[in-house]
PDB file of N, CA and C in Angstrom:
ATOM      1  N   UNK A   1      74.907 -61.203  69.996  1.00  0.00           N
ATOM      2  CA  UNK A   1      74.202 -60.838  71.221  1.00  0.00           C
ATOM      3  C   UNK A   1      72.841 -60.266  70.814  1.00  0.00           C
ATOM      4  N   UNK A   2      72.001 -60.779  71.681  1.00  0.00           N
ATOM      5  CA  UNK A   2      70.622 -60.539  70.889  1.00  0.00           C
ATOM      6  C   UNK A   2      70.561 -58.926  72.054  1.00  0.00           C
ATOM      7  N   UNK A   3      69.494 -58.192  71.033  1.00  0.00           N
ATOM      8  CA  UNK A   3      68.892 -56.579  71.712  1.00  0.00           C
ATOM      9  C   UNK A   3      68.086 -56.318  73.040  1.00  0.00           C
ATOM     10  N   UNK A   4      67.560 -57.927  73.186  1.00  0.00           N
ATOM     11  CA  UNK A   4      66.677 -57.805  74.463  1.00  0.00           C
ATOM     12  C   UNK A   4      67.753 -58.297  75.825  1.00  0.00           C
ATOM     13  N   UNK A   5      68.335 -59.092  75.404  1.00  0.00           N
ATOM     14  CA  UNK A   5      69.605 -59.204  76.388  1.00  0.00           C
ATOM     15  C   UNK A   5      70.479 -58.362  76.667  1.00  0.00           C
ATOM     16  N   UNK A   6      70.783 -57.414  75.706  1.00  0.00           N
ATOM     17  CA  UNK A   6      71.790 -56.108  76.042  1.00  0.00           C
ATOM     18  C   UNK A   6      70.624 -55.104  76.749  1.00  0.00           C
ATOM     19  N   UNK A   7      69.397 -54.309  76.215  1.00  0.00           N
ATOM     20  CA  UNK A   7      68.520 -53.940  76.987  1.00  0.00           C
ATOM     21  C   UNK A   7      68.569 -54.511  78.520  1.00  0.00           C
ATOM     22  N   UNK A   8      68.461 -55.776  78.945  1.00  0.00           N
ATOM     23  CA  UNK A   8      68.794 -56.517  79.858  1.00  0.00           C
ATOM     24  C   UNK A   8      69.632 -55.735  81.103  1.00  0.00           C
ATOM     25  N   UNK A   9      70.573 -56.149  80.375  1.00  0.00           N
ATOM     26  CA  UNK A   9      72.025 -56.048  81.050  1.00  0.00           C
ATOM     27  C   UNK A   9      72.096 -54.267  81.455  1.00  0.00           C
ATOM     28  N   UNK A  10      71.773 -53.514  80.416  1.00  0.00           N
ATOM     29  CA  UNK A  10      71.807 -52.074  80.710  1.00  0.00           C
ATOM     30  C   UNK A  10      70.635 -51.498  81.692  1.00  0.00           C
ATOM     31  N   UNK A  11      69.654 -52.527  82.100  1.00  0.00           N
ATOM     32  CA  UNK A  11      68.753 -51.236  82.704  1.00  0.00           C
ATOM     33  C   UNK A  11      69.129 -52.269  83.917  1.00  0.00           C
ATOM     34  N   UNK A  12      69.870 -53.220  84.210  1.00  0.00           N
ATOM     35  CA  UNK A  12      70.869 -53.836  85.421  1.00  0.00           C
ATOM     36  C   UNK A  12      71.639 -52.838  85.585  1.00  0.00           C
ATOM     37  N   UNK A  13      72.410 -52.699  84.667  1.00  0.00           N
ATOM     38  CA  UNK A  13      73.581 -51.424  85.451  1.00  0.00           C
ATOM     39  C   UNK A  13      72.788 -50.141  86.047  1.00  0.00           C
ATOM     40  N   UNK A  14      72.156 -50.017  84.809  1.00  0.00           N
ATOM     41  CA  UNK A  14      71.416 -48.452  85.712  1.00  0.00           C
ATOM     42  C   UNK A  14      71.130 -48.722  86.755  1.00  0.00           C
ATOM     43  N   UNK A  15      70.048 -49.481  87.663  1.00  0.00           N
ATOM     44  CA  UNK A  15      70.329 -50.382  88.730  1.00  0.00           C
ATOM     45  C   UNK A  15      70.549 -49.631  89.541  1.00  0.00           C
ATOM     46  N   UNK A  16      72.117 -50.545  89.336  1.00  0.00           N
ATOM     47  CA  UNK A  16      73.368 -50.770  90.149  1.00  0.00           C
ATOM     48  C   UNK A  16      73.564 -49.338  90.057  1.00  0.00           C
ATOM     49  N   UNK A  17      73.657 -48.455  89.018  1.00  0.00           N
ATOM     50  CA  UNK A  17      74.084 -47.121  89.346  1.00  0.00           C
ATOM     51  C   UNK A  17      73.676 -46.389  90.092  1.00  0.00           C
ATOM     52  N   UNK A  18      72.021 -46.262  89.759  1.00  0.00           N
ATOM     53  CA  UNK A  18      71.149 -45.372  90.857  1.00  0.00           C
ATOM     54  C   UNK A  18      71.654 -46.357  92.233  1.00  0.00           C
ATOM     55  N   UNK A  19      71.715 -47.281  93.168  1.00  0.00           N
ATOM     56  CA  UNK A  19      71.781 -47.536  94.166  1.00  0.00           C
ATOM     57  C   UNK A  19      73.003 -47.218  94.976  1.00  0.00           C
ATOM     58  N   UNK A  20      74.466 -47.316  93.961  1.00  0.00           N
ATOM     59  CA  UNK A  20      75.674 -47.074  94.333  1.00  0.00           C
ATOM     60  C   UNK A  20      75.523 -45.171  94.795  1.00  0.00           C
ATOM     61  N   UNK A  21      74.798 -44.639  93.942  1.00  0.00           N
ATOM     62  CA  UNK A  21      74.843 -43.056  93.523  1.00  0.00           C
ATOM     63  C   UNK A  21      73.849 -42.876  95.181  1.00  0.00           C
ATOM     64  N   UNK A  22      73.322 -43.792  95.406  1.00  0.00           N
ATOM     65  CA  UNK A  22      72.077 -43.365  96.768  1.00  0.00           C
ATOM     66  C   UNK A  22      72.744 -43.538  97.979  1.00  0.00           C
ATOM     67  N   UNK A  23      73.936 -44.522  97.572  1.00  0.00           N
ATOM     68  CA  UNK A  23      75.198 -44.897  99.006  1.00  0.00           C
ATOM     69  C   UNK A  23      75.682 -43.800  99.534  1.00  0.00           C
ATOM     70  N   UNK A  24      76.430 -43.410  98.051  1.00  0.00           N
ATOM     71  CA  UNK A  24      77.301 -42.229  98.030  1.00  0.00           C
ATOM     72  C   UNK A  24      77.269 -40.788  98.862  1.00  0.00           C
ATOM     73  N   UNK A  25      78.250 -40.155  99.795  1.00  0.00           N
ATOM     74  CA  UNK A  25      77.799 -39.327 100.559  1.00  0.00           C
ATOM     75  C   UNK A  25      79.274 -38.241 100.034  1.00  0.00           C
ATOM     76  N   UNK A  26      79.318 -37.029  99.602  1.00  0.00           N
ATOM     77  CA  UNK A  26      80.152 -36.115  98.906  1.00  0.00           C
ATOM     78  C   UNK A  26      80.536 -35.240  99.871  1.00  0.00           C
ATOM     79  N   UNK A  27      81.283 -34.698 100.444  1.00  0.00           N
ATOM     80  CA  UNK A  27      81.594 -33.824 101.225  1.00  0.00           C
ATOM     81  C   UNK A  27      82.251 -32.796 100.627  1.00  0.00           C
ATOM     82  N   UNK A  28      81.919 -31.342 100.670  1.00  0.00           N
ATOM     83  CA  UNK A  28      82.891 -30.257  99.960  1.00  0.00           C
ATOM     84  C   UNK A  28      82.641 -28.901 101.136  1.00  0.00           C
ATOM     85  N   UNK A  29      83.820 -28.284 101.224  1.00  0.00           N
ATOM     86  CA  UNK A  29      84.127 -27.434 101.799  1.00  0.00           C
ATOM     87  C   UNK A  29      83.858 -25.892 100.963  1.00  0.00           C
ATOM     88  N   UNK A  30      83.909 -24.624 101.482  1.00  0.00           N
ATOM     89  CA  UNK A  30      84.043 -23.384 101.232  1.00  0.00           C
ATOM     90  C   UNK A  30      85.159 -22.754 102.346  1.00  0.00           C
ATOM     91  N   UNK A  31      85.366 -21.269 101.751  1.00  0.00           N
ATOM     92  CA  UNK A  31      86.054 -20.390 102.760  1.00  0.00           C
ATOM     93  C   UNK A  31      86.954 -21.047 103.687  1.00  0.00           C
ATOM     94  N   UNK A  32      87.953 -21.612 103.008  1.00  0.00           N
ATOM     95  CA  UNK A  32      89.113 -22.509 103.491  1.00  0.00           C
ATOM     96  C   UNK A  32      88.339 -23.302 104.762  1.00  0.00           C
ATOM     97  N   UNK A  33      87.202 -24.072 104.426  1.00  0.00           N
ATOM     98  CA  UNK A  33      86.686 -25.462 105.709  1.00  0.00           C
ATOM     99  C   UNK A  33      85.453 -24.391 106.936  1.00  0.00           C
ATOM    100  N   UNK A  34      85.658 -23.145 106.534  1.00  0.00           N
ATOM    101  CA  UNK A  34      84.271 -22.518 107.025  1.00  0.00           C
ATOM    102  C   UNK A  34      82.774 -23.034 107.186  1.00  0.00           C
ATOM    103  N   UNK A  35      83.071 -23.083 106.020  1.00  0.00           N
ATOM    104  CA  UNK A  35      81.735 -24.024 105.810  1.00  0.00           C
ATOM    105  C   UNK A  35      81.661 -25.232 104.783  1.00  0.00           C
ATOM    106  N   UNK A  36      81.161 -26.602 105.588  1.00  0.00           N
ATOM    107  CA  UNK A  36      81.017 -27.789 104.806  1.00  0.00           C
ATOM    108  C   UNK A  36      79.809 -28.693 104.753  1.00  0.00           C
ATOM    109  N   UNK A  37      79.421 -29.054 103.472  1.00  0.00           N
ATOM    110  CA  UNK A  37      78.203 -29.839 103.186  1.00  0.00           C
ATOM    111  C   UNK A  37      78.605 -30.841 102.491  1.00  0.00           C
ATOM    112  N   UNK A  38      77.669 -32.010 102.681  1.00  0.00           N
ATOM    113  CA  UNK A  38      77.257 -33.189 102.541  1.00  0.00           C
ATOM    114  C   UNK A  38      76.224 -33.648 101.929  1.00  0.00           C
ATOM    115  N   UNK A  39      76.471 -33.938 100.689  1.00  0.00           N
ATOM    116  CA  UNK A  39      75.625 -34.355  99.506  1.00  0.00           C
ATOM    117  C   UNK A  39      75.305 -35.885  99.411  1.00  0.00           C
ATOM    118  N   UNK A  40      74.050 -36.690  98.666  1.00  0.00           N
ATOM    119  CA  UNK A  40      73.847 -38.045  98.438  1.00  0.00           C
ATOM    120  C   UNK A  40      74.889 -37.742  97.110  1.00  0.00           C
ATOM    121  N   UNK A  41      74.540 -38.622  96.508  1.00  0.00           N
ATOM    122  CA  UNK A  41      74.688 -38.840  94.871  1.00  0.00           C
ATOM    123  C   UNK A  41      73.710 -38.689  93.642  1.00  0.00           C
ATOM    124  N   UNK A  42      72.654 -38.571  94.268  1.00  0.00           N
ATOM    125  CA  UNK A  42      71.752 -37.952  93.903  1.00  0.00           C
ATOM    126  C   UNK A  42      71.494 -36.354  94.100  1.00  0.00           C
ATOM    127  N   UNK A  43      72.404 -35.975  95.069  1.00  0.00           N
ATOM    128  CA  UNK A  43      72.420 -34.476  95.366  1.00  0.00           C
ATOM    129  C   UNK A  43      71.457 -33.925  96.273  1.00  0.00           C
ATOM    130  N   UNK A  44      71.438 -34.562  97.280  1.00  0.00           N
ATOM    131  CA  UNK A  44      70.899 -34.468  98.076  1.00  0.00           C
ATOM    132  C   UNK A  44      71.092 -33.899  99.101  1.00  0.00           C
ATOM    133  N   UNK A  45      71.087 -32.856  99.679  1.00  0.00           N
ATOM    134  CA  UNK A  45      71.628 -32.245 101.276  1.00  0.00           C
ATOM    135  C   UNK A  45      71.324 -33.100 101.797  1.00  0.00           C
ATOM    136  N   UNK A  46      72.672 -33.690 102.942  1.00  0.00           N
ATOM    137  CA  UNK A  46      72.354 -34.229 104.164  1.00  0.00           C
ATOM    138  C   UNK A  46      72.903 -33.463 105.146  1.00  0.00           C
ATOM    139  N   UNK A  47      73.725 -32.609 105.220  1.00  0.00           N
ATOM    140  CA  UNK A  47      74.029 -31.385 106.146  1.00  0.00           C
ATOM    141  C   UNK A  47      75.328 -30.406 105.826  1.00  0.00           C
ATOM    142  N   UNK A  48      74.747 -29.630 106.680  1.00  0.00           N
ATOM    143  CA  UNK A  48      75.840 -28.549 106.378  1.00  0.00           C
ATOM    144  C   UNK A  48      76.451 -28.128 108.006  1.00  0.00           C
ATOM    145  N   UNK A  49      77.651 -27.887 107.784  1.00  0.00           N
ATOM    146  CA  UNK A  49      78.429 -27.469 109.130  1.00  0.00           C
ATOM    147  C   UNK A  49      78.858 -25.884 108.778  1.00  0.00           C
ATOM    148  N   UNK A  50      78.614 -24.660 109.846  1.00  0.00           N
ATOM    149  CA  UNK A  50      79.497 -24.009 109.576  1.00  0.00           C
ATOM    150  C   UNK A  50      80.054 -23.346 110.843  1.00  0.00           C
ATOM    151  N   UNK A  51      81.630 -23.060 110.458  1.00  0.00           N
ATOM    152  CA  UNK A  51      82.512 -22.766 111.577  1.00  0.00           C
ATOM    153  C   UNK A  51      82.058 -21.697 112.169  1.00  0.00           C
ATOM    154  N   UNK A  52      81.667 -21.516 113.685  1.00  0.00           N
ATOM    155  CA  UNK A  52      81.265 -19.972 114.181  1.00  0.00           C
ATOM    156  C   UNK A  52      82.337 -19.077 114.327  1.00  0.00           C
ATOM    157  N   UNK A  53      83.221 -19.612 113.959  1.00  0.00           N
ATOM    158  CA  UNK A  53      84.169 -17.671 113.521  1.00  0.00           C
ATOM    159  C   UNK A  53      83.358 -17.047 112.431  1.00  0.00           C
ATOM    160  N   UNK A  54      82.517 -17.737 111.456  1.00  0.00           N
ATOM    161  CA  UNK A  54      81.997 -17.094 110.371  1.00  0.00           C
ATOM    162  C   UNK A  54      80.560 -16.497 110.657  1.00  0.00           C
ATOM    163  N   UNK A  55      80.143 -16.984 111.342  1.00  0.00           N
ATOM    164  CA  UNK A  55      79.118 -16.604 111.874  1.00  0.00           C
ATOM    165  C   UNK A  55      79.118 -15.288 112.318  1.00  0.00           C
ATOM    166  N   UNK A  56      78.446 -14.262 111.945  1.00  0.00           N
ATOM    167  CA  UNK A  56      78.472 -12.497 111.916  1.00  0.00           C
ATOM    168  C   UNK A  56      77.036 -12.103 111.474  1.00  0.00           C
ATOM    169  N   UNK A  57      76.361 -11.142 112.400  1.00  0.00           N
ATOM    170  CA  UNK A  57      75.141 -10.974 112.081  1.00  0.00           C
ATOM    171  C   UNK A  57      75.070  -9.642 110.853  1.00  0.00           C
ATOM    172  N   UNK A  58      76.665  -9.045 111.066  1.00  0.00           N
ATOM    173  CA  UNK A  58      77.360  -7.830 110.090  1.00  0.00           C
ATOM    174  C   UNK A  58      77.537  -8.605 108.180  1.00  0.00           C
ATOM    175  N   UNK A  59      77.671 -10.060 108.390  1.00  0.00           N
ATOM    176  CA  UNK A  59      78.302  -9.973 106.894  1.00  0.00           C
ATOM    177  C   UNK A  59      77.462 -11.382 106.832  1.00  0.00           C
ATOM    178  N   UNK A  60      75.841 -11.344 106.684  1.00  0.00           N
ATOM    179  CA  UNK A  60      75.496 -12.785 106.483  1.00  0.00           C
ATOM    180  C   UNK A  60      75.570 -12.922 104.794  1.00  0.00           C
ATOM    181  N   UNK A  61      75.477 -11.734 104.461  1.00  0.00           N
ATOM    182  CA  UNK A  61      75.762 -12.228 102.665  1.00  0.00           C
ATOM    183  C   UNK A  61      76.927 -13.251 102.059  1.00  0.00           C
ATOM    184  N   UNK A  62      78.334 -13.024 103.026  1.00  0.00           N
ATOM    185  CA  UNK A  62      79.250 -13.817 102.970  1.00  0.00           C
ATOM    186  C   UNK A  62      79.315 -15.573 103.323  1.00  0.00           C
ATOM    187  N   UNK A  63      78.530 -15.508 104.501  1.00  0.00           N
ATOM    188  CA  UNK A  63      78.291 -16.898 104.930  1.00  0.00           C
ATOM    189  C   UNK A  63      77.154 -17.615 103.762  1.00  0.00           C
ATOM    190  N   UNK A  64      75.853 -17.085 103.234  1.00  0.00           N
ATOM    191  CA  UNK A  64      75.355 -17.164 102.281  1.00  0.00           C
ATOM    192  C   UNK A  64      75.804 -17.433 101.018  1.00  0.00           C
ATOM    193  N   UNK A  65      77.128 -16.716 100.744  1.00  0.00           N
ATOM    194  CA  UNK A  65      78.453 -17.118  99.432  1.00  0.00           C
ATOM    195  C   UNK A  65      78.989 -18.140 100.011  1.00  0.00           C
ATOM    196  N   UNK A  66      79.312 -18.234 100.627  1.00  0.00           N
ATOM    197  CA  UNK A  66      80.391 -19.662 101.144  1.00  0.00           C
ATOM    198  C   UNK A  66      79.620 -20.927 100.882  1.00  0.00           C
ATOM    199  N   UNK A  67      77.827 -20.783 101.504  1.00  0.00           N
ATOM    200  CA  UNK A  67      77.415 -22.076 101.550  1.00  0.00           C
ATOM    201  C   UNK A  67      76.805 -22.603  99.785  1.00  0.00           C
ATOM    202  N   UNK A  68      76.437 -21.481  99.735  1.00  0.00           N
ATOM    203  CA  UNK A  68      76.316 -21.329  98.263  1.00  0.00           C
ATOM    204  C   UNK A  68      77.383 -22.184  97.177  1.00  0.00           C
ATOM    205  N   UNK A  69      78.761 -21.837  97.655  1.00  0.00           N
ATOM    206  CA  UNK A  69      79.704 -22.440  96.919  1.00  0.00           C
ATOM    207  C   UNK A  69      80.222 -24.027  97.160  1.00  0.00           C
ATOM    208  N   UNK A  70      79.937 -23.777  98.418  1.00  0.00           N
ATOM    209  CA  UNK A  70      80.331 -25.318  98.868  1.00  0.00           C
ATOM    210  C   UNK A  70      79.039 -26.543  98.345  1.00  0.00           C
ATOM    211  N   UNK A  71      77.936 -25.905  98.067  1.00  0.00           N
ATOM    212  CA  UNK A  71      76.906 -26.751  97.894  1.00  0.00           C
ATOM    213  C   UNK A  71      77.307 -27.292  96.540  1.00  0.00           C
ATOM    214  N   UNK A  72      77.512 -26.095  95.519  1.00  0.00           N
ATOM    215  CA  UNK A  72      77.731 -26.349  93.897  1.00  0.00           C
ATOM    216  C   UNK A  72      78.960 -26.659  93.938  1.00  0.00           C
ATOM    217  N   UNK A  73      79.970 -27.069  94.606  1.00  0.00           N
ATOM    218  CA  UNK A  73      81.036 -27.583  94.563  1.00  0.00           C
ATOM    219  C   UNK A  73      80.893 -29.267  94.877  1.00  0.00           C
ATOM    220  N   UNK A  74      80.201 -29.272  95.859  1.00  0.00           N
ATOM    221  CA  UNK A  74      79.422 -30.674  96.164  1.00  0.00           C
ATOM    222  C   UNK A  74      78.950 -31.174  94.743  1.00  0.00           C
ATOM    223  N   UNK A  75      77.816 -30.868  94.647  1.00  0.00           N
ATOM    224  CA  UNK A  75      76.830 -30.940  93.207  1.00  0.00           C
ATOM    225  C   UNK A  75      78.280 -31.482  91.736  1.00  0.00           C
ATOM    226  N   UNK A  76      79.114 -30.499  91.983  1.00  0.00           N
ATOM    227  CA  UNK A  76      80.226 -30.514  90.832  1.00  0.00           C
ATOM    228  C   UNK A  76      80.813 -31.918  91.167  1.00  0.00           C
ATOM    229  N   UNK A  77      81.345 -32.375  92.278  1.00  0.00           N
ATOM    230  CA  UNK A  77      81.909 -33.342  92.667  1.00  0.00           C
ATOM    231  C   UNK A  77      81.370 -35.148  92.223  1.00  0.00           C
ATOM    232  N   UNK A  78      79.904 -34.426  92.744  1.00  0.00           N
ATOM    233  CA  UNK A  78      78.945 -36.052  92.398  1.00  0.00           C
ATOM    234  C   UNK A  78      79.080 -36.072  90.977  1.00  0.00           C
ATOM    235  N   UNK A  79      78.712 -34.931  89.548  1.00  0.00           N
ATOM    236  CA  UNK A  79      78.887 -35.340  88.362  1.00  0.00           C
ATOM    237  C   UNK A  79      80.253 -36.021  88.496  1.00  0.00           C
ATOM    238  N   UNK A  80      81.190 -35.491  89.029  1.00  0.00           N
ATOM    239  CA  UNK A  80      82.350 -36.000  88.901  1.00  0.00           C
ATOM    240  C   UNK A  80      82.334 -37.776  88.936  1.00  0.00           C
ATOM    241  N   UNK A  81      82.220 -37.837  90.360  1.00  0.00           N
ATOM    242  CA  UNK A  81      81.731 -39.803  90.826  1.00  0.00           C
ATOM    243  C   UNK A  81      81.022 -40.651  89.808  1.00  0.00           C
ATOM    244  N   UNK A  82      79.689 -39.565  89.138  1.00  0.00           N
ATOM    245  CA  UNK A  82      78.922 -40.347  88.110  1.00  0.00           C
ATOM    246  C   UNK A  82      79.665 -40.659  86.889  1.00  0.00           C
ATOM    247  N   UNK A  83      80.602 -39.847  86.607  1.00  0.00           N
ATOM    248  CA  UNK A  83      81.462 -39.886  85.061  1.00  0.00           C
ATOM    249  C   UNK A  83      82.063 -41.264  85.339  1.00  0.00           C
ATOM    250  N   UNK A  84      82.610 -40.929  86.107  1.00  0.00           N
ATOM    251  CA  UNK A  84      83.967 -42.125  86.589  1.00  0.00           C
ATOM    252  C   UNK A  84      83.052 -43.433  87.439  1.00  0.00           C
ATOM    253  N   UNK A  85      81.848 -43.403  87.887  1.00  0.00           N
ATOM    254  CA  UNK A  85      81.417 -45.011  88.126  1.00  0.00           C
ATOM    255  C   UNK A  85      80.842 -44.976  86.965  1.00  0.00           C
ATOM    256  N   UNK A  86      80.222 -44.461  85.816  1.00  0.00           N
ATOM    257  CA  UNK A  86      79.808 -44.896  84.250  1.00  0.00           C
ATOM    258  C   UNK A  86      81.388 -45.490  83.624  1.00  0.00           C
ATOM    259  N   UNK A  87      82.196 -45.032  83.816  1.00  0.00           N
ATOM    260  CA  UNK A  87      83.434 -45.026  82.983  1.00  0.00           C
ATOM    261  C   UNK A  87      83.842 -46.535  83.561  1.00  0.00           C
ATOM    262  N   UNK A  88      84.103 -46.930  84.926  1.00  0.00           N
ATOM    263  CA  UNK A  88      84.125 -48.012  85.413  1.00  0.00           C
ATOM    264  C   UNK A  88      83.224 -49.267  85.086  1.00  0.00           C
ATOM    265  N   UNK A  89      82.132 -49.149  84.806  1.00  0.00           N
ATOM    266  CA  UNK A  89      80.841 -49.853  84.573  1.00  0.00           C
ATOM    267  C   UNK A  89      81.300 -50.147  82.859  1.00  0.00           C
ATOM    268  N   UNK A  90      81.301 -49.236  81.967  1.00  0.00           N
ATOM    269  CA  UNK A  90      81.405 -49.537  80.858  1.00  0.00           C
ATOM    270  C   UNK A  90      82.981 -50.407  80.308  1.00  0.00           C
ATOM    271  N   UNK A  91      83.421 -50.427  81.656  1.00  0.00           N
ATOM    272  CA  UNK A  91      85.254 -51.138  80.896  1.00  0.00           C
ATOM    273  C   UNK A  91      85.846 -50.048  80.336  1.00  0.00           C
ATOM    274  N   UNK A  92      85.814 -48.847  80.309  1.00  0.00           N
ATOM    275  CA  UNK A  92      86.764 -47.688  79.785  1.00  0.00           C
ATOM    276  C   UNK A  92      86.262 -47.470  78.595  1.00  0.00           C
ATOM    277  N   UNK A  93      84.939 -48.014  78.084  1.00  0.00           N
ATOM    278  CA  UNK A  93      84.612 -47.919  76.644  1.00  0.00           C
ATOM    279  C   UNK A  93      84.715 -45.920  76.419  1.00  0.00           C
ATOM    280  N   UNK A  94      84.088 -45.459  75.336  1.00  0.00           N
ATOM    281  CA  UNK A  94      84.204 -44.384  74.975  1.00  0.00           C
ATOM    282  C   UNK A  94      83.422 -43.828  74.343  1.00  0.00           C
ATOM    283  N   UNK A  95      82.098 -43.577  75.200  1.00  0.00           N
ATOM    284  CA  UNK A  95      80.874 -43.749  74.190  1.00  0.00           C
ATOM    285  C   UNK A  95      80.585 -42.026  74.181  1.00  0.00           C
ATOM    286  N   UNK A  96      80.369 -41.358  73.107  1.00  0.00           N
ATOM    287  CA  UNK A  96      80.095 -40.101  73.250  1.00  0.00           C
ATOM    288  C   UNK A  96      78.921 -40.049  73.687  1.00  0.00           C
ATOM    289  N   UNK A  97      79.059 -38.665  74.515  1.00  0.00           N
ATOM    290  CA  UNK A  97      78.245 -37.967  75.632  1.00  0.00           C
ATOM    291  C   UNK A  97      77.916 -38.663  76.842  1.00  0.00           C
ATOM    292  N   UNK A  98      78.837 -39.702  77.232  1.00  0.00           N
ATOM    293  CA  UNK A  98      78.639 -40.078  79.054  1.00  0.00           C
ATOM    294  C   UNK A  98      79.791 -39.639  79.651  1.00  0.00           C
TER     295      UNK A  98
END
């Protein structure tokens, strides 16, 4: 297999990766479903919901933790998707550090 054909083929997948990763929409919760956001795959806010029982003008530091967590839980989730559509893409190969 010649180097310019594998070059080829790999900046095809990347591609395909960035576009699948731009589809992709992540949803993660906080404070048992209090509050929930919606990530691209790229990590992108596309919104956040939060339940008005939480809503308190007494404890906004808390609602601030919740969204806080649900965002980087999001964020955690998409590395997750990216491992596993690289892992899919490569045939299960085992290439250190993807």
């Amino acid at each position: 297999m010649n180097i310019q054909k594998a070059m080829q083929q790999a900046q095809q997948m990347q591609e395909r990766l960035q576009q699948q990763m731009g589809e992709m929409q992540i949803e993660a919760t906080a404070g048992g479903g209090m509050v929930t956001v919606v990530v691209t795959g790229h990590k992108q806010l596309v919104r956040v919901t939060i339940d008005p029982e939480v809503v308190s003008k007494d404890d906004v530091e808390m609602l601030q933790d919740l969204i806080v967590a649900a965002v980087n839980d999001a964020h955690r989730k998409v590395d997750e998707a990216l491992a596993g559509q690289m892992q899919s893409m490569m045939g299960g190969m085992r290439i250190p550090g993807l």
